[in-house]
Structure formats: structure tokens, C-alpha cells
Protein backbone atom coordinates (compact mmCIF):
# COMPACT_ATOMS: atom_id res chain seq x y z
CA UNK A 1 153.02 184.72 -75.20
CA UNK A 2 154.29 183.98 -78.87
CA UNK A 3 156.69 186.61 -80.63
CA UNK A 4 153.79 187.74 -83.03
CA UNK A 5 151.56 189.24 -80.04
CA UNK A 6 154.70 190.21 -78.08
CA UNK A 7 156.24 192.90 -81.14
CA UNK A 8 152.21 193.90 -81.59
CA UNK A 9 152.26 195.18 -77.84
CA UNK A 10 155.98 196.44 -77.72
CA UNK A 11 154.63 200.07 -78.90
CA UNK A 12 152.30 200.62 -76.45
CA UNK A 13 154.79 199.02 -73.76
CA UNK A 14 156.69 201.77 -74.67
CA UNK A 15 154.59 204.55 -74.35
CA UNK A 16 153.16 203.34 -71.36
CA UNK A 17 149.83 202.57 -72.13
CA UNK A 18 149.44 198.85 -72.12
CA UNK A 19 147.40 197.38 -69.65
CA UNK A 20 149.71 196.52 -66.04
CA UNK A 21 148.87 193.12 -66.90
CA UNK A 22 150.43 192.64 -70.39
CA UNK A 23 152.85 194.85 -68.55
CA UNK A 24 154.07 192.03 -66.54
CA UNK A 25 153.89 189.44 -69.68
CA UNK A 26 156.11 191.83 -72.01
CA UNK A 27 158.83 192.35 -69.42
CA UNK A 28 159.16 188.63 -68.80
CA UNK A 29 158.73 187.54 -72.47
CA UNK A 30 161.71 190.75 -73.84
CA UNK A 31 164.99 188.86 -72.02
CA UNK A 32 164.27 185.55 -73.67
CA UNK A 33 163.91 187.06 -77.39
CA UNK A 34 166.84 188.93 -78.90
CA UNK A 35 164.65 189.88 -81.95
CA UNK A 36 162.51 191.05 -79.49
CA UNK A 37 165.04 192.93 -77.29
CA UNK A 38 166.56 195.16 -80.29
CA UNK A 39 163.09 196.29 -81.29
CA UNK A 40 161.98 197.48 -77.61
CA UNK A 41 165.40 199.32 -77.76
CA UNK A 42 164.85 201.36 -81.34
CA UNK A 43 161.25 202.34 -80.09
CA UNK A 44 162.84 203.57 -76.83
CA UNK A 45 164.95 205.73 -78.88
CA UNK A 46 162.08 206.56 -81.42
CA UNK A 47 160.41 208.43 -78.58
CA UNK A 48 163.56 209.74 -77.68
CA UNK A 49 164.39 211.87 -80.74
CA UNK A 50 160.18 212.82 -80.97
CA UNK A 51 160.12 214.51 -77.38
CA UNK A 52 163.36 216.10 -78.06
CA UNK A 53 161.79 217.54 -81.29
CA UNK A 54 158.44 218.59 -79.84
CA UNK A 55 160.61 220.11 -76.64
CA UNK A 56 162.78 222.41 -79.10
CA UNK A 57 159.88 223.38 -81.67
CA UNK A 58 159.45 226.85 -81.21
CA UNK A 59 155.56 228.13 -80.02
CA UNK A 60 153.77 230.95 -81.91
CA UNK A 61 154.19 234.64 -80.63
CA UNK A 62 151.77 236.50 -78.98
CA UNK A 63 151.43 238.51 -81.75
CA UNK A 64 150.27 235.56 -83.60
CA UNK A 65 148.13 234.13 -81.38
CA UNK A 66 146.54 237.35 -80.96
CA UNK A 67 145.94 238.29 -84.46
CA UNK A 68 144.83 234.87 -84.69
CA UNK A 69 141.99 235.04 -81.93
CA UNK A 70 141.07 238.64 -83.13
CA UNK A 71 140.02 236.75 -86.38
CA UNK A 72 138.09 233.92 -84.80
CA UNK A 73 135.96 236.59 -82.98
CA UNK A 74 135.56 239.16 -86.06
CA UNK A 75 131.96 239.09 -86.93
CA UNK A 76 133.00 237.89 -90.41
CA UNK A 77 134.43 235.14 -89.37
CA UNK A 78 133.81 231.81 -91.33
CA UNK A 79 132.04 229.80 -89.46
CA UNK A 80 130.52 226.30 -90.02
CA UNK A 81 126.59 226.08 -91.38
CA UNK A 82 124.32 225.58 -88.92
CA UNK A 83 122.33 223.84 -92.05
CA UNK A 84 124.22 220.38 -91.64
CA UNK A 85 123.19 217.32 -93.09
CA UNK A 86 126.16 215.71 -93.50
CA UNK A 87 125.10 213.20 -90.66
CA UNK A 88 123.31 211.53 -93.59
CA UNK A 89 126.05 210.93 -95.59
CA UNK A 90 128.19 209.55 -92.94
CA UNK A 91 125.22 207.19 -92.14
CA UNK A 92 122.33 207.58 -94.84
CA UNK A 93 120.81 203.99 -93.53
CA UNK A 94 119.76 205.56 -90.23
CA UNK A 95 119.14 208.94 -91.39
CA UNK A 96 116.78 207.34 -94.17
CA UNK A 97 115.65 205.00 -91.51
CA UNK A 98 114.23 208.23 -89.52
CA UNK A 99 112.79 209.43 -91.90
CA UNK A 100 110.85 206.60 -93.16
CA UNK A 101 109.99 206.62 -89.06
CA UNK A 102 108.26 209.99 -89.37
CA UNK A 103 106.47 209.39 -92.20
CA UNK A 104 104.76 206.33 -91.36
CA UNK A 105 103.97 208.21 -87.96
CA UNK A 106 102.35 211.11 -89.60
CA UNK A 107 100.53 208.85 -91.81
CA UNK A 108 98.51 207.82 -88.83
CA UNK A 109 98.68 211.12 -87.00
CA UNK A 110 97.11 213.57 -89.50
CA UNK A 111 94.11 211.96 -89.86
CA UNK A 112 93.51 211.38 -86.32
CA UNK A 113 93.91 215.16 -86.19
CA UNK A 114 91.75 216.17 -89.01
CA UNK A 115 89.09 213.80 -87.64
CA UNK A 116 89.37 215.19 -84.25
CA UNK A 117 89.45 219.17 -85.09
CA UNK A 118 86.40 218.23 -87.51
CA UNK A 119 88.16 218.65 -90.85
CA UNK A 120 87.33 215.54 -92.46
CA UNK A 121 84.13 215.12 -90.56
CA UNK A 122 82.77 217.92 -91.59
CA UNK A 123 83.60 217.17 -95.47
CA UNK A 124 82.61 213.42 -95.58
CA UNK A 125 79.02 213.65 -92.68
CA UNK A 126 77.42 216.68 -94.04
CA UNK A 127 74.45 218.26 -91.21
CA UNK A 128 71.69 215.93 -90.99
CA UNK A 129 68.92 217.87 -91.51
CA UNK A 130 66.28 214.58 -91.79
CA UNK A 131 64.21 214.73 -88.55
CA UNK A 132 62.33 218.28 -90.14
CA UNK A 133 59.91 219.60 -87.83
CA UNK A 134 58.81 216.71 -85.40
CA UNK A 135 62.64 216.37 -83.96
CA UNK A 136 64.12 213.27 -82.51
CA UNK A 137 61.84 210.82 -81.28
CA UNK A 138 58.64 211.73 -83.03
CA UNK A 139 58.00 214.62 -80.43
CA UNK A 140 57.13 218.35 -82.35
CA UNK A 141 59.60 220.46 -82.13
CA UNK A 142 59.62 223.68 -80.05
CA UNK A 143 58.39 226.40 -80.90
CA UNK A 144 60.46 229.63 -82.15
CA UNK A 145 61.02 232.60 -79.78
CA UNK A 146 58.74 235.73 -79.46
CA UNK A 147 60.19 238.29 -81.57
CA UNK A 148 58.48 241.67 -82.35
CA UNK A 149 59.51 243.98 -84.44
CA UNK A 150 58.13 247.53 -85.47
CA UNK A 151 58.79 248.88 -89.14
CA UNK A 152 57.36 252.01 -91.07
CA UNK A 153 56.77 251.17 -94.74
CA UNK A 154 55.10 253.89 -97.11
CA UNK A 155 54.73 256.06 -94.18
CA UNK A 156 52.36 253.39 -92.29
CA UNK A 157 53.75 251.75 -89.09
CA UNK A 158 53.18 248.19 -89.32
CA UNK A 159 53.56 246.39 -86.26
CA UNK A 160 54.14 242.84 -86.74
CA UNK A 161 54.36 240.51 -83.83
CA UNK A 162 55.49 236.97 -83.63
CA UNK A 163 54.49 235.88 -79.48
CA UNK A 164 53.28 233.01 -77.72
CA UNK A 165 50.20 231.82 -78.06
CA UNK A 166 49.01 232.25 -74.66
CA UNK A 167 50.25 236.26 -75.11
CA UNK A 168 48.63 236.19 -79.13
CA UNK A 169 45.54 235.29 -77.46
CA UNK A 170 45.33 237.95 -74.75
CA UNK A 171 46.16 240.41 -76.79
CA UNK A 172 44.26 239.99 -79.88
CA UNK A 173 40.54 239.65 -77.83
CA UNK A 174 39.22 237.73 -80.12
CA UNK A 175 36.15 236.23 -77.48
CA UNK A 176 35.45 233.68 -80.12
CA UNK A 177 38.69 232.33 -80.60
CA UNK A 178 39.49 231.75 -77.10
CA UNK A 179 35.61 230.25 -76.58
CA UNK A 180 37.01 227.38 -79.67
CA UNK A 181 40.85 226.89 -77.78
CA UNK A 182 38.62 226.18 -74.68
CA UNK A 183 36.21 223.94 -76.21
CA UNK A 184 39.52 222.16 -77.89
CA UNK A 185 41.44 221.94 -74.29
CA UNK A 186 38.30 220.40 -73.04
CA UNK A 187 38.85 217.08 -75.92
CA UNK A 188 42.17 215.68 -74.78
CA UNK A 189 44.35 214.77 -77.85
CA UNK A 190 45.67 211.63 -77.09
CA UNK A 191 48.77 209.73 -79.29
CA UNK A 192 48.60 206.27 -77.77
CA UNK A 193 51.81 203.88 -78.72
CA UNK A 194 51.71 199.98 -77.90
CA UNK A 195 54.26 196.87 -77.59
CA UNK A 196 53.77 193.47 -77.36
CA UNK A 197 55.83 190.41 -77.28
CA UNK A 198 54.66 186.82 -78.63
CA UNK A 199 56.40 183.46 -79.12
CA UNK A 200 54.55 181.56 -81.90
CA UNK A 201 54.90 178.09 -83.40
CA UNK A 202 55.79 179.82 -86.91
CA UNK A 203 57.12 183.07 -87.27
CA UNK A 204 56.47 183.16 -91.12
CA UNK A 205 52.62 182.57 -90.39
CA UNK A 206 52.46 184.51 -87.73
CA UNK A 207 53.38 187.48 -90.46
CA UNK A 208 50.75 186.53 -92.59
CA UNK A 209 48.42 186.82 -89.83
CA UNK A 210 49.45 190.20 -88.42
CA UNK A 211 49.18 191.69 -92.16
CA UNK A 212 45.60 190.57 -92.63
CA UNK A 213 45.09 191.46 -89.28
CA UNK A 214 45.86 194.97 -89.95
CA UNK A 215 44.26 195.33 -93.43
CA UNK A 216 41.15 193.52 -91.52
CA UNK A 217 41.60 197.07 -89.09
CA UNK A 218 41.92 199.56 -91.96
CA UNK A 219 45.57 199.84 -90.74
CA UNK A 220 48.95 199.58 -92.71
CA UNK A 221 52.10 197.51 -91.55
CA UNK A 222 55.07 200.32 -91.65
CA UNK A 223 58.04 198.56 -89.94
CA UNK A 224 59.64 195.14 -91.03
CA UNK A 225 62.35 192.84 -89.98
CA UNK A 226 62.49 189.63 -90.25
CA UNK A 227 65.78 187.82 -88.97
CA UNK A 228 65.92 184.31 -90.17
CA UNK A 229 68.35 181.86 -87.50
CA UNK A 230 72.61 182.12 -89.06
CA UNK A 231 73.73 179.84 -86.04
CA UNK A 232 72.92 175.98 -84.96
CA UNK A 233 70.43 176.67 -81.83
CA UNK A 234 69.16 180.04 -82.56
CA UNK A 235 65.29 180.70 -83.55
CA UNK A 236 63.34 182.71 -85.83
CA UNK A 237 62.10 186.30 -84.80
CA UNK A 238 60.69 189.11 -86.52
CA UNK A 239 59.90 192.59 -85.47
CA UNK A 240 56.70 194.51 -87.11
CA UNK A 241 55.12 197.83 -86.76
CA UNK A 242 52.26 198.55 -88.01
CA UNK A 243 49.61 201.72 -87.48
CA UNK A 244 46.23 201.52 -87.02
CA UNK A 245 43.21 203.98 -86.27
CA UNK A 246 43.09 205.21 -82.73
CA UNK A 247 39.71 203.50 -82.04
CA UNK A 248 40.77 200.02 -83.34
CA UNK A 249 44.14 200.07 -81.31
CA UNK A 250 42.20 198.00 -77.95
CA UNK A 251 40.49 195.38 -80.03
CA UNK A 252 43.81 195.26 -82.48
CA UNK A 253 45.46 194.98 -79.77
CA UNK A 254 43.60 192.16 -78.21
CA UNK A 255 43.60 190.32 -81.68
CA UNK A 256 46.97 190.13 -81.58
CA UNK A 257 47.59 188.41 -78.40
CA UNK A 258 45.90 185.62 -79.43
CA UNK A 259 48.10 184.86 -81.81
CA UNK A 260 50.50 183.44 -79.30
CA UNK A 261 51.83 183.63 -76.14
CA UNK A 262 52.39 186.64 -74.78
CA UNK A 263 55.82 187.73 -73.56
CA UNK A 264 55.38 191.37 -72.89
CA UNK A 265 52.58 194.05 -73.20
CA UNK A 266 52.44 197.87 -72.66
CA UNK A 267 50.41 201.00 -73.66
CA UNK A 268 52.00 204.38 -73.25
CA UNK A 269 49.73 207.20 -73.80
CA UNK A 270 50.83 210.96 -75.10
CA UNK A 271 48.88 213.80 -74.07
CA UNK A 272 49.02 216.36 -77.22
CA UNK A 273 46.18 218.37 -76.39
CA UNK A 274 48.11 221.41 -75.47
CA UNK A 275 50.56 221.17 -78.24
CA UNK A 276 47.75 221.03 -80.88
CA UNK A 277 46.03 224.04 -79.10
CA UNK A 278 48.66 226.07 -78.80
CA UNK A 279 49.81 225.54 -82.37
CA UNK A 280 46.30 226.21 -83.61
CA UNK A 281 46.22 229.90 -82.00
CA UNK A 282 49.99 230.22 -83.21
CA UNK A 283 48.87 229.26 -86.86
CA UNK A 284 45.79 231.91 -86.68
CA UNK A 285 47.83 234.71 -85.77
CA UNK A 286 50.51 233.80 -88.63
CA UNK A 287 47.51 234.41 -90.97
CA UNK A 288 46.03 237.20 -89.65
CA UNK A 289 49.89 238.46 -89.49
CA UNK A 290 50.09 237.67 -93.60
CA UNK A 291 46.74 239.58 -94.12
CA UNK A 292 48.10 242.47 -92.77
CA UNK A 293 51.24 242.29 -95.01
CA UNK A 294 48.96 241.69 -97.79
CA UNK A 295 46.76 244.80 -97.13
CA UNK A 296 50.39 246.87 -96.46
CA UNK A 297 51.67 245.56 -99.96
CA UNK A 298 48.34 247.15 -101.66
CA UNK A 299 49.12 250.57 -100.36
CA UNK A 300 51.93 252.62 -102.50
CA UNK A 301 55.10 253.14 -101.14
CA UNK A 302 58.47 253.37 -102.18
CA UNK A 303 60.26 250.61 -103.49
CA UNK A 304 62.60 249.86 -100.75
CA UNK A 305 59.22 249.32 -98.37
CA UNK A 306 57.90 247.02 -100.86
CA UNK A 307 61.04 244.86 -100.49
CA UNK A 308 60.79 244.97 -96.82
CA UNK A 309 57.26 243.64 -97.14
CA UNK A 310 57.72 241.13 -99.12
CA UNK A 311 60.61 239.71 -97.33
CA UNK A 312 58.06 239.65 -93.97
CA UNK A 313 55.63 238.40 -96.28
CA UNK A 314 57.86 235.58 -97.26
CA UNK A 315 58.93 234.64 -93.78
CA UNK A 316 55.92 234.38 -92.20
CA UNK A 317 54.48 232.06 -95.07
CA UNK A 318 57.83 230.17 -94.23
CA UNK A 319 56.60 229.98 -91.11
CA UNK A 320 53.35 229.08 -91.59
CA UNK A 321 53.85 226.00 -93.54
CA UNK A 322 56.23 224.58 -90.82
CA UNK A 323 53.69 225.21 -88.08
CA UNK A 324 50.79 223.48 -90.60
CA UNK A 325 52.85 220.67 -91.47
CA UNK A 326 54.03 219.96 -87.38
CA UNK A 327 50.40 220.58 -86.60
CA UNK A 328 49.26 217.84 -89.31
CA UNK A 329 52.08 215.60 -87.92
CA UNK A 330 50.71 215.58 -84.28
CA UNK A 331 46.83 215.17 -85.61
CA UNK A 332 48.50 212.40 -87.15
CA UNK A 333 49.47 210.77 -84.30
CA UNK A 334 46.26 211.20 -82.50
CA UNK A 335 44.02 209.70 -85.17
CA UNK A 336 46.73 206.38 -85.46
CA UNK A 337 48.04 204.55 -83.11
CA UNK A 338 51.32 202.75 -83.36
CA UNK A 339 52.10 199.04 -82.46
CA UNK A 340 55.17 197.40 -81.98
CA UNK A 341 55.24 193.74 -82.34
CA UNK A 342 58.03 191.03 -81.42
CA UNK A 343 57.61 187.56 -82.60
CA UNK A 344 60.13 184.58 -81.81
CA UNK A 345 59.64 180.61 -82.58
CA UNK A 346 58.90 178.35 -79.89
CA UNK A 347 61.85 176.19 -81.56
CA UNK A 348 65.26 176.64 -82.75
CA UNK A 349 65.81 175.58 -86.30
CA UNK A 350 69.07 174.05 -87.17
CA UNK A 351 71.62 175.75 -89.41
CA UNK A 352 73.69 173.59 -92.20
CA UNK A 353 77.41 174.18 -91.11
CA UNK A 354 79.55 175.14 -94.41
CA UNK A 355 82.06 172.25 -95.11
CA UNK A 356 86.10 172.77 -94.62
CA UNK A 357 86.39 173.75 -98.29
CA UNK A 358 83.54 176.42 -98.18
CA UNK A 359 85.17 177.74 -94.91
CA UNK A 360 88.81 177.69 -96.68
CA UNK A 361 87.42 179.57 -99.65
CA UNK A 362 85.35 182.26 -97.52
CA UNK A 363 88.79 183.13 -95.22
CA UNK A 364 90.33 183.74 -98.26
CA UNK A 365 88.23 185.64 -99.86
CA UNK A 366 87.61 187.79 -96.70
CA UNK A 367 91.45 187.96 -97.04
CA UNK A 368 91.61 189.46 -99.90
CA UNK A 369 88.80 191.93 -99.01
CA UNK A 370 90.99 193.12 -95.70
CA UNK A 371 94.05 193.27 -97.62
CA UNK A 372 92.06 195.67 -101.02
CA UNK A 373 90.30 197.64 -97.70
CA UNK A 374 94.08 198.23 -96.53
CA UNK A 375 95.53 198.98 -99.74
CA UNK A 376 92.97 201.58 -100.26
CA UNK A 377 93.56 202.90 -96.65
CA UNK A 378 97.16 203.58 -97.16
CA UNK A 379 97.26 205.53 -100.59
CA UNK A 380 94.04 207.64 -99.14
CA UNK A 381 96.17 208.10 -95.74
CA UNK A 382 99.39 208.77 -98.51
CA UNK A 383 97.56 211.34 -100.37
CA UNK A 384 96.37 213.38 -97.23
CA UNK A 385 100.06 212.93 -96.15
CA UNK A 386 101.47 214.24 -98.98
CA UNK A 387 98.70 216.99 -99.08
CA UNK A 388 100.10 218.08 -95.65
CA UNK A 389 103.44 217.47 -96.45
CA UNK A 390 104.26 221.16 -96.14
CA UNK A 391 103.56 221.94 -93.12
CA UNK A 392 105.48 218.63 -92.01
CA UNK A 393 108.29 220.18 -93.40
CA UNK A 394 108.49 222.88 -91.40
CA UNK A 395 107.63 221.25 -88.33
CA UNK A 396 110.67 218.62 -89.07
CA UNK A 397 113.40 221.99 -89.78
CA UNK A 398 112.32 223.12 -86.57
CA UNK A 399 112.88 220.20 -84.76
CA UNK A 400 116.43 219.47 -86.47
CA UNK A 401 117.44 223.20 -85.62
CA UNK A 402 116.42 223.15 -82.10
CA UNK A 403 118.33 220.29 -81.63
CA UNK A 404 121.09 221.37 -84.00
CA UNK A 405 121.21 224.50 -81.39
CA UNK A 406 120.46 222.58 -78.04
CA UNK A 407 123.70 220.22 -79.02
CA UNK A 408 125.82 223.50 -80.21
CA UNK A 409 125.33 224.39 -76.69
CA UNK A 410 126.06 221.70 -74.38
């Protein structure tokens, strides 16, 4: 142990905190140094003269202490703000550091919330209203819910029913119309739909031939896609849909198939007979419904009553042009059929394979794309951030208070 390290130890030799085994080195080192020796005495008196000092100060009187205490506990007592952000100043890196955390965290988190409680959903997929009356599918839509009403206007009550058409029907007693519903049930309305698969030795012939195959059938092609091989081993295919009149669809049909071989083949047949019945006795009552608005809107009345009539008046020729157009929709489907047709080559054609240069230039490129894309992404993210930077705020006080208060406490 060399003299420099021995006089660094000597204090805390002598107030007894050094560790037992520097202990044991200091007392053997001391005797051999006389520098050494003189020092460990002057500290020994040092502490001496200090614990005689602190011994005879005197300690406060009670009076003191208890004016002192009385002060602490006053209610106007100083005391330190609970407001204390002096944590940042003693180490802004980490404070700055958090915050930078929480930010890039809510940057991510709104908008997973607004897109989950519908905010931005709402705003940027507006109702898609494009299926009208035929629904999903192609199938007509259901009909609305019987709703009567009864209303006086000009001192007339007009009763104006909306019902089924089975309850129209036996309550109007019109013999004749039921005799032409019956004679209607009795000629089933049938929407027929077909699909067929073919492989072909050329897919872009085969096209040709399925278009002047359907002009040959007074039909019209109204579906196209034709998907041209991207990869080494893949083939040509093509899917087509075209409509045709219901009495050609067998021997279109049949036409087709021998245009190739034939992979797949089905029919499925709707029965709309009811539907188109139904809607027919629906759309007579709607008119016989606006007739009697008409003949209510020639009588005088007050003002107020003419309003009312006209409103009815305007709904039910809302209604009936939704009923005519889902009624011409179905007829639609009866008198056309539909065909679905899948063609695929009977070889694969082989794809050039872009050279290293090409494929250097397009990862680039695509690159850049991603890293525009995630440009964009963050200042739209930073925006709705900063949009909802208020109430991130708060939420961040709160959580610094409560834990302000939670450490106060333990």
C-alpha cells in the first residue's frame, strides 16, 4: 500500500467507516510511516474538538420548537408546488426523451382510435348507396312494411293504406284483378344464370369467337377480363359475361362448348314468378292509392290539408317509381339470361425476365414510392396529432399529477 492511497483512507480510518479490510492494511502500513503517523494523530484530535462542540451546542427550547411546528401545520404554510418540473432541468435529455416517447406513440394511437370509433371512416367511406333497389346479389329487394294511416283533410276522411299484396287483394275485390294474378302465377317467371369453363388453343380467338357468337344470338357481351401470363409458366385466361335472350340461352349455350374443352358447366334457375306477381298487385294499388289523392286534392279544403295531400301524393309516387323500376329489373332478368364464361390456354407462354439493370432501377424506384407513401403518412398522422393535441394534454397533466401524488405519498 503506497503513502498516496494510505493518507486518502486515513479519514475514513478514523471515523470508522473504512471497509475491515483496508482496516487491517492501514494499521499495518501507519507504524512504518512517520508522515503517516502524525496525520492519523491530528485527525484523531480533529474529531475530538468536533464531538466536544456538537456535545456542548445548546438545543432549541420547547418554546421554539413549538412555535416552530405550529407554523409548519398553519394552513398558510408555504409549501412546495405540487406543479414541479424541475425534473427536466436536472435531466432535460430524458425528460425530452419521454416526451418524444409519447408523441410518437400517440401518433400511431389516435388514428387507430378514430378508425375504430368510426371517426375517420365515416368522413373518408361515405354510405354506399349503389346497389338501389335490386340489393346485393341481383336479388329485388324486400318489400316495405304495411303501414296504414287514417287522415281527415277538408272535412273528408281519406283512408290511405299501404298492405301486402296478398291483404290489397282481399280487400279491394277486384274479381278481375285476382282472375289476371292467377293467370300470371300460372306462367312461371323464370331468371336462368349459366357457367361454363373451356381450355382453348388461343384465348385471344377464342374472344373473337364468343363476341360474334353473341351478336350471332342478338345478345351483348357485358363482363370482360382478360389476364395476359406476368410469370415464366403461367397461361392465358380470360373471363366473359355476356347476356343473351332467355330462349337462345340452350343453343348459346351449346355453341359455346364447342369451342373447346369443357372444364365445368352449370345452369341455376330463379323462380321470380311470385316476386313479379306480387309486385304487380302492389304497383296497382299504389295507383289506385294516387287517384284517390288526386280526386282529394280537387276538393277545397284548407290549406294545411292541401299540404298534407300533397306530401302523400308525393310519397306514394316515390314509391311507385321504385316498385316500377324493381319490377322492370326482375322482367329483365326473365327475358335475358346471363352466362359466365372461363377460358384458359392449353399452353403456358413464356415471360421475358427483366435484366439486373431493369430490376435495379424498378427497386429503386419502388423505393422511392414507399419512402414519398411514408412521408405523406407521417405529416397526415402529424396533423391529426397535433389536431388532438389538446386533449393529449390533459390526459399527460393527469398522469404526471397522479403520479406526482402517488410518490408524495409513499
Amino acid at each position: 500500500m503506497n503513502h498516496a492511497e494510505l493518507e486518502r483512507e486515513l479519514p475514513w480510518y478514523v471515523n470508522a467507516t473504512v471497509a475491515p479490510e483496508m482496516r487491517d492494511r492501514i494499521e499495518r502500513a501507519v507504524p512504518g510511516c512517520e508522515h503517516c503517523a502524525s496525520e492519523l494523530g491530528e485527525l484523531r484530535a480533529l474529531r475530538d474538538v468536533l464531538i466536544a462542540s456538537e456535545a456542548a451546542a445548546p438545543s432549541p427550547s420547547n418554546a421554539l420548537q413549538a412555535n416552530v411546528m405550529r407554523r409548519i401545520e398553519a394552513p398558510g404554510a408555504p409549501r412546495k408546488s405540487w406543479f414541479d418540473l424541475s425534473f427536466l432541468r436536472r435531466n432535460p435529455l430524458a425528460g425530452f426523451g419521454a416526451l418524444a416517447a409519447v408523441a410518437v406513440v400517440a401518433l400511431f394511437l389516435v388514428p387507430s382510435f378514430m378508425h375504430a370509433s368510426g371517426v375517420v371512416s365515416t368522413i373518408e367511406s361515405p354510405i354506399d348507396n349503389s346497389e338501389g333497389l335490386t340489393g346485393s346479389a341481383g336479388a329485388p329487394a324486400p318489400a316495405p312494411p304495411p303501414v296504414t294511416s287514417t287522415k281527415t283533410i277538408g272535412g273528408v276522411a281519406a283512408f290511405v293504406a299501404r298492405s301486402s299484396p296478398q291483404d290489397q287483394r282481399a280487400g279491394a275485390g277486384h274479381a278481375g284483378a285476382d282472375t289476371a294474378d292467377a293467370a300470371a302465377r300460372a306462367v312461371r317467371q323464370l331468371a336462368r344464370n349459366g357457367a361454363i369453363g373451356l381450355i382453348v388453343p388461343d384465348v385471344t380467338n377464342a374472344l373473337g369467337q364468343v363476341q360474334r357468337l353473341t351478336d350471332a344470338q342478338f345478345g351483348a357481351v357485358t363482363g370482360l377480363e382478360d389476364t395476359a401470363p406476368s410469370a415464366p409458366g403461367e397461361s392465358h385466361t380470360a373471363h366473359v359475361t355476356v347476356s343473351v335472350p332467355d330462349d337462345r340461352f340452350t343453343h348459346t349455350l351449346d355453341a359455346l362448348a364447342a369451342l373447346g374443352g369443357v372444364t365445368t358447366r352449370s345452369v341455376k334457375t330463379e323462380d321470380l314468378t311470385d316476386s313479379i306477381v306480387d309486385g304487380d298487385a302492389r304497383l296497382r294499388n299504389l295507383r289506385h292509392e294516387e287517384a284517390d289523392l288526386l280526386r282529394i286534392m280537387d276538393r277545397s279544403g284548407k290549406i294545411s290539408d292541401v299540404l298534407d295531400v300533397e306530401q302523400q301524393l308525393a310519397s306514394t309516387r316515390e314509391s311507385i317509381e321504385q316498385l316500377d323500376a324493381q319490377q322492370k329489373a326482375m322482367r329483365q332478368r326473365v327475358a335475358y339470361a346471363t352466362i359466365t364464361i372461363d377460358l384458359s390456354d392449353e399452353k403456358t407462354t413464356p415471360v421475358a425476365v427483366a435484366g439486373p439493370g431493369t430490376q435495379i432501377s424498378q427497386s429503386w424506384h419502388g423505393a422511392l414510392r414507399a419512402l414519398w407513401a411514408f412521408t405523406i403518412f407521417v405529416i397526415s398522422q402529424g396533423l391529426l396529432l397535433v389536431a388532438f393535441a389538446p386533449y393529449l394534454i390533459v390526459l399527460g397533466l393527469v398522469a404526471y399529477f397522479g403520479y406526482r401524488r402517488i410518490a408524495r405519498r409513499r
